[in-house]
N, C-alpha and C. Protein backbone atom coordinates (compact mmCIF):
# COMPACT_ATOMS: atom_id res chain seq x y z
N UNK A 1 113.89 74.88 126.47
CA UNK A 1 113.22 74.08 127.49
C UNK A 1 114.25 73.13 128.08
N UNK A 2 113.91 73.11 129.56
CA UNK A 2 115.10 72.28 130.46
C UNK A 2 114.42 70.75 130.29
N UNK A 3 115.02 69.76 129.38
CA UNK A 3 114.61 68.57 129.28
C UNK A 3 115.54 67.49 130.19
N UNK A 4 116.08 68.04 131.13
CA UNK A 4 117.13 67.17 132.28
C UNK A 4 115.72 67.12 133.50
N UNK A 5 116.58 65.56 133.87
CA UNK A 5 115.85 65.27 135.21
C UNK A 5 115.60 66.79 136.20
N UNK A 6 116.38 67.49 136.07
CA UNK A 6 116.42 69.05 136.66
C UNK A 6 115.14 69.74 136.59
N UNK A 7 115.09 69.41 135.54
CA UNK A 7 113.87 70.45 134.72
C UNK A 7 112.65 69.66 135.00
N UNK A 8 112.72 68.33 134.96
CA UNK A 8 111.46 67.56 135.17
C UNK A 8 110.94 67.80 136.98
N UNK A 9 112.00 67.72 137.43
CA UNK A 9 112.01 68.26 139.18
C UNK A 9 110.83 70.01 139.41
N UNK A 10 111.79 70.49 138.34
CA UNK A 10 111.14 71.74 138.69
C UNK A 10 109.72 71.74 138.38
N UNK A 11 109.54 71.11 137.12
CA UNK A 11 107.77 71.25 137.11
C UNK A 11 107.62 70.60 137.74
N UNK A 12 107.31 69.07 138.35
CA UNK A 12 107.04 68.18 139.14
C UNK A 12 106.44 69.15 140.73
N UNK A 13 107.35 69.63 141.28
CA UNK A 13 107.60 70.35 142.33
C UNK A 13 106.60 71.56 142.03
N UNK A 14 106.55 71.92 140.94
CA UNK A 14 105.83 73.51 140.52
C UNK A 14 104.43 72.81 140.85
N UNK A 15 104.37 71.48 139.94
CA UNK A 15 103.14 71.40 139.78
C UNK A 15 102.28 71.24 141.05
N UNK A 16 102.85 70.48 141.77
CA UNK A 16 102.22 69.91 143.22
C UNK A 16 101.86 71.21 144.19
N UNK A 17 102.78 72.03 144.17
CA UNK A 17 102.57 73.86 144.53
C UNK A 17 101.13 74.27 143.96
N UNK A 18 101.50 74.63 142.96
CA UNK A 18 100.54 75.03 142.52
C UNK A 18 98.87 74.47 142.39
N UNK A 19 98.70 72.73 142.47
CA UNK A 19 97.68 72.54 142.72
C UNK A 19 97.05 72.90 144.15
N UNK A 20 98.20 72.53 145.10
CA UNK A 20 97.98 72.60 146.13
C UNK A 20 97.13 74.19 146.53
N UNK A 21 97.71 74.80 145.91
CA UNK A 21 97.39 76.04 145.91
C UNK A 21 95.60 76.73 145.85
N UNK A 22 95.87 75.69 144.57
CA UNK A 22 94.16 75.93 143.85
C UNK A 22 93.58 74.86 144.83
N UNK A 23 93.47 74.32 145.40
CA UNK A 23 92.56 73.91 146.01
C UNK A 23 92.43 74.61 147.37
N UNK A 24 93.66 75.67 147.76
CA UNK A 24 93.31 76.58 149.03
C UNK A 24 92.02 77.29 148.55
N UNK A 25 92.50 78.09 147.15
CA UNK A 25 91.48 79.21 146.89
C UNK A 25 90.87 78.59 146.93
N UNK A 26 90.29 77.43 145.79
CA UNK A 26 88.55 76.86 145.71
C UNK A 26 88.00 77.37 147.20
N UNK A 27 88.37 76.51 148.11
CA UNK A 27 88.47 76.33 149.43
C UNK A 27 87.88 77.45 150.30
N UNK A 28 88.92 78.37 150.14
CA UNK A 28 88.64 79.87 150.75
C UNK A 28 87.30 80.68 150.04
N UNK A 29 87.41 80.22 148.89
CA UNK A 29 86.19 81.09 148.00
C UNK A 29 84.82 80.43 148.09
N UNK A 30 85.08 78.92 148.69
CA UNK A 30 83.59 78.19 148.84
C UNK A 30 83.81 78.98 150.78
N UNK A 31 84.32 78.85 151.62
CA UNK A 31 84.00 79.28 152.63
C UNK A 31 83.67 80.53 152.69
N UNK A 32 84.57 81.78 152.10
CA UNK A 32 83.71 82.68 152.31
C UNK A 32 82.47 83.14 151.57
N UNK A 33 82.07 82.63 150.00
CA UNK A 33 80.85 82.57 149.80
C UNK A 33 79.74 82.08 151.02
N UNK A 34 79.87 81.02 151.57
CA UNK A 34 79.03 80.09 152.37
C UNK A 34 78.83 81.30 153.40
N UNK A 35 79.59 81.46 154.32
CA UNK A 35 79.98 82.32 155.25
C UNK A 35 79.12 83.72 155.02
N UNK A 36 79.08 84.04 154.05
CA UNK A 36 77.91 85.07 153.21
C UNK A 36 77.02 85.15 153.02
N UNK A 37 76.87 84.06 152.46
CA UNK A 37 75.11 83.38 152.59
C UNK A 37 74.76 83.18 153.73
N UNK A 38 75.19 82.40 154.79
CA UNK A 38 74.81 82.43 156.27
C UNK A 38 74.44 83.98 156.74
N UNK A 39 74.76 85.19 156.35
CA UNK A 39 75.17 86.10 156.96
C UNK A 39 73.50 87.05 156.46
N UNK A 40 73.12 86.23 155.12
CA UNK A 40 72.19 86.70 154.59
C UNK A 40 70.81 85.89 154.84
N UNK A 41 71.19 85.19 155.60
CA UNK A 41 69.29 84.09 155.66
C UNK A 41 69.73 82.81 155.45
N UNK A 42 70.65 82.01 154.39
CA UNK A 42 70.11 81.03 153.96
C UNK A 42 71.24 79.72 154.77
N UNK A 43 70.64 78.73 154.42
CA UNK A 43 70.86 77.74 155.16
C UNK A 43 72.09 76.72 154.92
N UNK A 44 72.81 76.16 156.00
CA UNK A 44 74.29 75.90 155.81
C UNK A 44 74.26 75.25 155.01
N UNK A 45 73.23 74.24 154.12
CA UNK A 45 73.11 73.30 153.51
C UNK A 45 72.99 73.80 151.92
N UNK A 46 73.32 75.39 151.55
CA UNK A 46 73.07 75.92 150.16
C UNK A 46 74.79 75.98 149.77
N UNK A 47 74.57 75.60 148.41
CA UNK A 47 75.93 75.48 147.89
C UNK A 47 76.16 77.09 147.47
N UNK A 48 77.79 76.94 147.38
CA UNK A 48 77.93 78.45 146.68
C UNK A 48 78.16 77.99 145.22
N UNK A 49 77.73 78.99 144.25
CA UNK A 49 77.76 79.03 142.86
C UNK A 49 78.97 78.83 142.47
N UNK A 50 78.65 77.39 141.34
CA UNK A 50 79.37 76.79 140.94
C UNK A 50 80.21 77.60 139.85
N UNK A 51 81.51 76.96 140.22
CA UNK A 51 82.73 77.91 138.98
C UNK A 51 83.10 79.36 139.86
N UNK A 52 82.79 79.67 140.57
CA UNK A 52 83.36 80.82 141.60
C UNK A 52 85.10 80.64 141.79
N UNK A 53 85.23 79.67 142.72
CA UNK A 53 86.63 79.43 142.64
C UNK A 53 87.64 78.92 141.87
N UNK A 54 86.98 78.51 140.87
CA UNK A 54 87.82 78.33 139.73
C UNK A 54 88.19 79.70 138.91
N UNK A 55 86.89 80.21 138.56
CA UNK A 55 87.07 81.29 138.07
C UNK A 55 88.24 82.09 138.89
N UNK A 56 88.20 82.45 140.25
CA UNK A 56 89.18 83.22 140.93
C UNK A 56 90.73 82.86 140.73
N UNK A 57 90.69 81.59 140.43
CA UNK A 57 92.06 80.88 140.56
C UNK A 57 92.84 81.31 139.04
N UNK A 58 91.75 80.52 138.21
CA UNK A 58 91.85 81.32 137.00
C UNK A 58 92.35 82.73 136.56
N UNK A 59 91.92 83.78 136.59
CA UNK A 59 92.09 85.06 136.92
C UNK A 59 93.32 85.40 137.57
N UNK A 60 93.20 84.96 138.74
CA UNK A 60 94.95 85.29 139.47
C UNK A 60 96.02 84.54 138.69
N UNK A 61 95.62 83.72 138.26
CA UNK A 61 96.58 82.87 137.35
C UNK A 61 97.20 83.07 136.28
N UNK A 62 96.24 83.77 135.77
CA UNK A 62 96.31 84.59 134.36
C UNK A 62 97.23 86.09 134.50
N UNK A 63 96.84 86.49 135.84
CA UNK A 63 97.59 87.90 136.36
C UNK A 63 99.30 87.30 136.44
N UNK A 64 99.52 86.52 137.08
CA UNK A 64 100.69 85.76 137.74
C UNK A 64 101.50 85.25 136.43
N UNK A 65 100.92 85.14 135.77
CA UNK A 65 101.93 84.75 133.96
C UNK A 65 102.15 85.39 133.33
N UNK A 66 101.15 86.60 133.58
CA UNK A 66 101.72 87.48 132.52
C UNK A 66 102.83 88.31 133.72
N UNK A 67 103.14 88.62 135.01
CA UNK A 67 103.44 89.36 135.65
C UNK A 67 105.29 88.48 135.31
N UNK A 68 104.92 86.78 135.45
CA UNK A 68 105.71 86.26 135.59
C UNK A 68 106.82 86.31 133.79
N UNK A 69 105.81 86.73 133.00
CA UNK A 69 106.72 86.02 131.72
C UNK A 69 107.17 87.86 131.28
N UNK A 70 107.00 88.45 132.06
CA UNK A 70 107.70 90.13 131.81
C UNK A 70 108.90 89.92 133.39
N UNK A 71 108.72 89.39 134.20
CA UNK A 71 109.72 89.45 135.40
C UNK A 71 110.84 88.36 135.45
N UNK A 72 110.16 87.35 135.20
CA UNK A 72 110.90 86.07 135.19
C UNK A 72 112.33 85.93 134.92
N UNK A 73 113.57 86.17 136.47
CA UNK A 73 114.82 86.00 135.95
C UNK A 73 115.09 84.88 135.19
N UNK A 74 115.01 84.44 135.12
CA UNK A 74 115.75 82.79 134.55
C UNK A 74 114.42 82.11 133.66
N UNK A 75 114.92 81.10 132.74
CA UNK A 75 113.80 79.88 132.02
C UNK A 75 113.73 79.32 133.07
N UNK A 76 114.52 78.76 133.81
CA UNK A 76 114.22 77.76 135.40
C UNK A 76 113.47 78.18 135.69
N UNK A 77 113.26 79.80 136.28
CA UNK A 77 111.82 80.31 137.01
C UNK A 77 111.08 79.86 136.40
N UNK A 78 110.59 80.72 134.92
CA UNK A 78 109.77 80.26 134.34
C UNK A 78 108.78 78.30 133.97
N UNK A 79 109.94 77.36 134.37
CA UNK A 79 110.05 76.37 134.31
C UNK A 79 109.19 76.21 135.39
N UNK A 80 109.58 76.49 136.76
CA UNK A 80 109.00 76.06 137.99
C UNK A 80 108.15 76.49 137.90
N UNK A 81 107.86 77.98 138.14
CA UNK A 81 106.52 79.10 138.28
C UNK A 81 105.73 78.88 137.39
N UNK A 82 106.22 78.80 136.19
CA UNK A 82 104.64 78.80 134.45
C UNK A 82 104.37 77.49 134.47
N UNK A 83 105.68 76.81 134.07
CA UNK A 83 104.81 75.18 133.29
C UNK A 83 104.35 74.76 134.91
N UNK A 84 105.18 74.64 136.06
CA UNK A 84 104.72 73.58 136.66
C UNK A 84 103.71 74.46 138.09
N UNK A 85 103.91 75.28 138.60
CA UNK A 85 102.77 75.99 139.43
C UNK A 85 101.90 76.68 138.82
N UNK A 86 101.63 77.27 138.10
CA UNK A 86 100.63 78.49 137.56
C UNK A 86 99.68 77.21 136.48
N UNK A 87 100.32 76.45 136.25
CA UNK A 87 99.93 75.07 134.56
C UNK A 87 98.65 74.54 135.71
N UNK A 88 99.01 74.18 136.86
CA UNK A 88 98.41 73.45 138.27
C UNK A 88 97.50 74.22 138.80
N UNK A 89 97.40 75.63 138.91
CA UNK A 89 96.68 76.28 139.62
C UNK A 89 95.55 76.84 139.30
N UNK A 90 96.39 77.44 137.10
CA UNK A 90 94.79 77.40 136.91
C UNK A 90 94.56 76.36 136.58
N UNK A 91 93.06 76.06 135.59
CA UNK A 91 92.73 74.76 134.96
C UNK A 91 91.71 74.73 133.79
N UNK A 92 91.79 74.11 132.84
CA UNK A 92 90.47 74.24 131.93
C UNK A 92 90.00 73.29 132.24
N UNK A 93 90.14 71.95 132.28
CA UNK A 93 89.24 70.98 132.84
C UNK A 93 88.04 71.39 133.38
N UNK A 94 88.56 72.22 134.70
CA UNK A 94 87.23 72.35 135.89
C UNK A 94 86.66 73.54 135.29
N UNK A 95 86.96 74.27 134.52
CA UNK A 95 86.35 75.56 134.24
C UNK A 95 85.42 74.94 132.72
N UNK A 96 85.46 73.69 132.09
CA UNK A 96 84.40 73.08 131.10
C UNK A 96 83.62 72.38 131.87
N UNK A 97 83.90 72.11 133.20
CA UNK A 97 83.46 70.80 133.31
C UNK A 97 82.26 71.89 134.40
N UNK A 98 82.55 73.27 135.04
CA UNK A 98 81.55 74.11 135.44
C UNK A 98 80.60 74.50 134.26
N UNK A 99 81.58 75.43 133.24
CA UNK A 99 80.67 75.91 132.53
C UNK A 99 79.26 74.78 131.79
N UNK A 100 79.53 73.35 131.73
CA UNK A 100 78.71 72.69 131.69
C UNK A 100 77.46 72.45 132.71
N UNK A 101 78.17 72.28 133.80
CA UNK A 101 76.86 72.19 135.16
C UNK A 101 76.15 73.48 134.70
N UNK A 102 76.49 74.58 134.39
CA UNK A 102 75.87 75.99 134.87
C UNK A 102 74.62 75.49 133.79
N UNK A 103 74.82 75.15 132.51
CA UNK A 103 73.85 74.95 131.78
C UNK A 103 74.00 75.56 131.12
N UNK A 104 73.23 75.83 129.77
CA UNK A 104 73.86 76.79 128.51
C UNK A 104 73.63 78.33 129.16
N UNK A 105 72.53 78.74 128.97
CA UNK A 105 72.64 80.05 129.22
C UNK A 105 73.96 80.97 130.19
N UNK A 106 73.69 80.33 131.44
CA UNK A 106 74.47 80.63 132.54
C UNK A 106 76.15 79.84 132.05
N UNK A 107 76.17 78.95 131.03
CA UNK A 107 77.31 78.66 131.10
C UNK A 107 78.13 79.85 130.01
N UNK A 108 77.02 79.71 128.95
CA UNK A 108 78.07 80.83 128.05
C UNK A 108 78.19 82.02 128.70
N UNK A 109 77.76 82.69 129.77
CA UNK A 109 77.82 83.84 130.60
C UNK A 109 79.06 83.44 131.00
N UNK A 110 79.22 82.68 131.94
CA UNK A 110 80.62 81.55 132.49
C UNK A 110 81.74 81.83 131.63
N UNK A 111 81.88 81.20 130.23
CA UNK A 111 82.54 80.78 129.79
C UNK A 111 83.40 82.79 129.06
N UNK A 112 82.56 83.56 128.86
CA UNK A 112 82.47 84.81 128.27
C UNK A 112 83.84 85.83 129.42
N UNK A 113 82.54 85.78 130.56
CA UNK A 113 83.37 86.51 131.65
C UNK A 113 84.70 85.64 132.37
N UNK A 114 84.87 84.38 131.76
CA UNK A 114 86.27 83.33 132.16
C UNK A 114 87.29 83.70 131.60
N UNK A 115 86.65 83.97 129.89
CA UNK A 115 88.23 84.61 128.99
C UNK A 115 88.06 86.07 128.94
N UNK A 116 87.10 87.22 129.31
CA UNK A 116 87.43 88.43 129.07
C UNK A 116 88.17 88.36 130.41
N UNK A 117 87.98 88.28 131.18
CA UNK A 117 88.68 88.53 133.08
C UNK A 117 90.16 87.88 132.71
N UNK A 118 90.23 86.68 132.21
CA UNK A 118 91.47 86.06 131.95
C UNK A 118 92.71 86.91 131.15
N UNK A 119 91.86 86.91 130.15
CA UNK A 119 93.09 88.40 129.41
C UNK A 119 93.44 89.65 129.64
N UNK A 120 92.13 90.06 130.38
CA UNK A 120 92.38 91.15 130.95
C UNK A 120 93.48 91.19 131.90
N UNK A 121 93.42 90.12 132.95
CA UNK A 121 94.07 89.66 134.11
C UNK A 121 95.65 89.72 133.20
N UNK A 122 95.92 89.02 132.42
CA UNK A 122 97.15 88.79 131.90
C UNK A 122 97.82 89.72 131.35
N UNK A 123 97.32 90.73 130.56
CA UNK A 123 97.39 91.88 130.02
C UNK A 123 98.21 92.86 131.05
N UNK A 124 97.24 93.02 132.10
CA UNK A 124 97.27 93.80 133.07
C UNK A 124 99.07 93.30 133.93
N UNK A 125 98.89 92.01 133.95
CA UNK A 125 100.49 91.28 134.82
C UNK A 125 101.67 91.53 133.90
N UNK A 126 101.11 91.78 132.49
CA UNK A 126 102.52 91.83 131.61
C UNK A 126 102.84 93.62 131.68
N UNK A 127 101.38 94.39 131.86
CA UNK A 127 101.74 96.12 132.04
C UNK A 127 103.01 96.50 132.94
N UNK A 128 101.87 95.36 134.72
CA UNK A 128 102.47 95.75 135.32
C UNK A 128 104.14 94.98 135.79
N UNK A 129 103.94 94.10 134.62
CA UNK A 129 105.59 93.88 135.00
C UNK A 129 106.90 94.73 134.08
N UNK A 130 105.84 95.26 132.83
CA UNK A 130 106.71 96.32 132.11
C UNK A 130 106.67 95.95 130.63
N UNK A 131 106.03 94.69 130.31
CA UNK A 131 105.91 94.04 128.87
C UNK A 131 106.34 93.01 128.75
N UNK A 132 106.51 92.27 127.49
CA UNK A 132 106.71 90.58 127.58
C UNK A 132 108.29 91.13 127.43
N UNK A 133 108.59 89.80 128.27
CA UNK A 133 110.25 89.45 127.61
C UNK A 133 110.39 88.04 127.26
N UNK A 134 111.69 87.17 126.85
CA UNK A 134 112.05 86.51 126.28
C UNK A 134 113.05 85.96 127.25
């Protein structure tokens, strides 16, 4: 691990990326849900289901680490891209703090299809990057 001001730059920088990021998807995934629902009857004023874009962010996130920790030239990459963009983009915070709103039933559904999609997702980024490396 890069413990130089260097290294603190790179996550710093990763991290702000990468949130930035997750709040496009949320973003994009609450508009085009909404955008859907309009398309189907209901009224601009209906929320889209909570944990959607997290979940998505999640998921790609999970694809993107494992893709990243089988591709990854350098620990620097890894430095910038894992700890400090991908650390930012997904999140457990918002993904407890949904699976709670949803309520039990709907949350352990939540919480079930969060880590099978998640590993799967990761699994799948380390195939297709060729396997873990070091």
């Amino acid at each position: 691990m890069d413990r130089t001001p260097y290294g603190f730059l790179l996550v710093a920088v990763g991290g702000f990326l990468g949130a930035v990021a997750r709040h496009a998807v949320d973003g994009a995934v609450t508009a085009t849900v909404a955008a859907a629902a309009l398309g189907g009857g209901l009224t601009p004023f209906s929320t889209p289901p909570t944990g959607l874009g997290t979940l998505v962010a999640n998921v790609a996130g999970s694809f993107a680490l494992g893709l990243l920790l089988s591709r990854a030239p350098s620990a620097r990459t890894r430095l910038l891209v894992g700890t400090g963009a991908l650390s930012s983009f997904t999140t457990y915070s918002t993904f407890v703090a949904d699976a709670v709103a949803l309520g039990t039933p709907a949350g352990a559904w939540y919480v079930g299809v969060s880590y099978a999609t998640g590993f799967a997702a990761a699994a799948l980024g380390l195939a297709v990057g060729g396997g873990w490396r070091r």
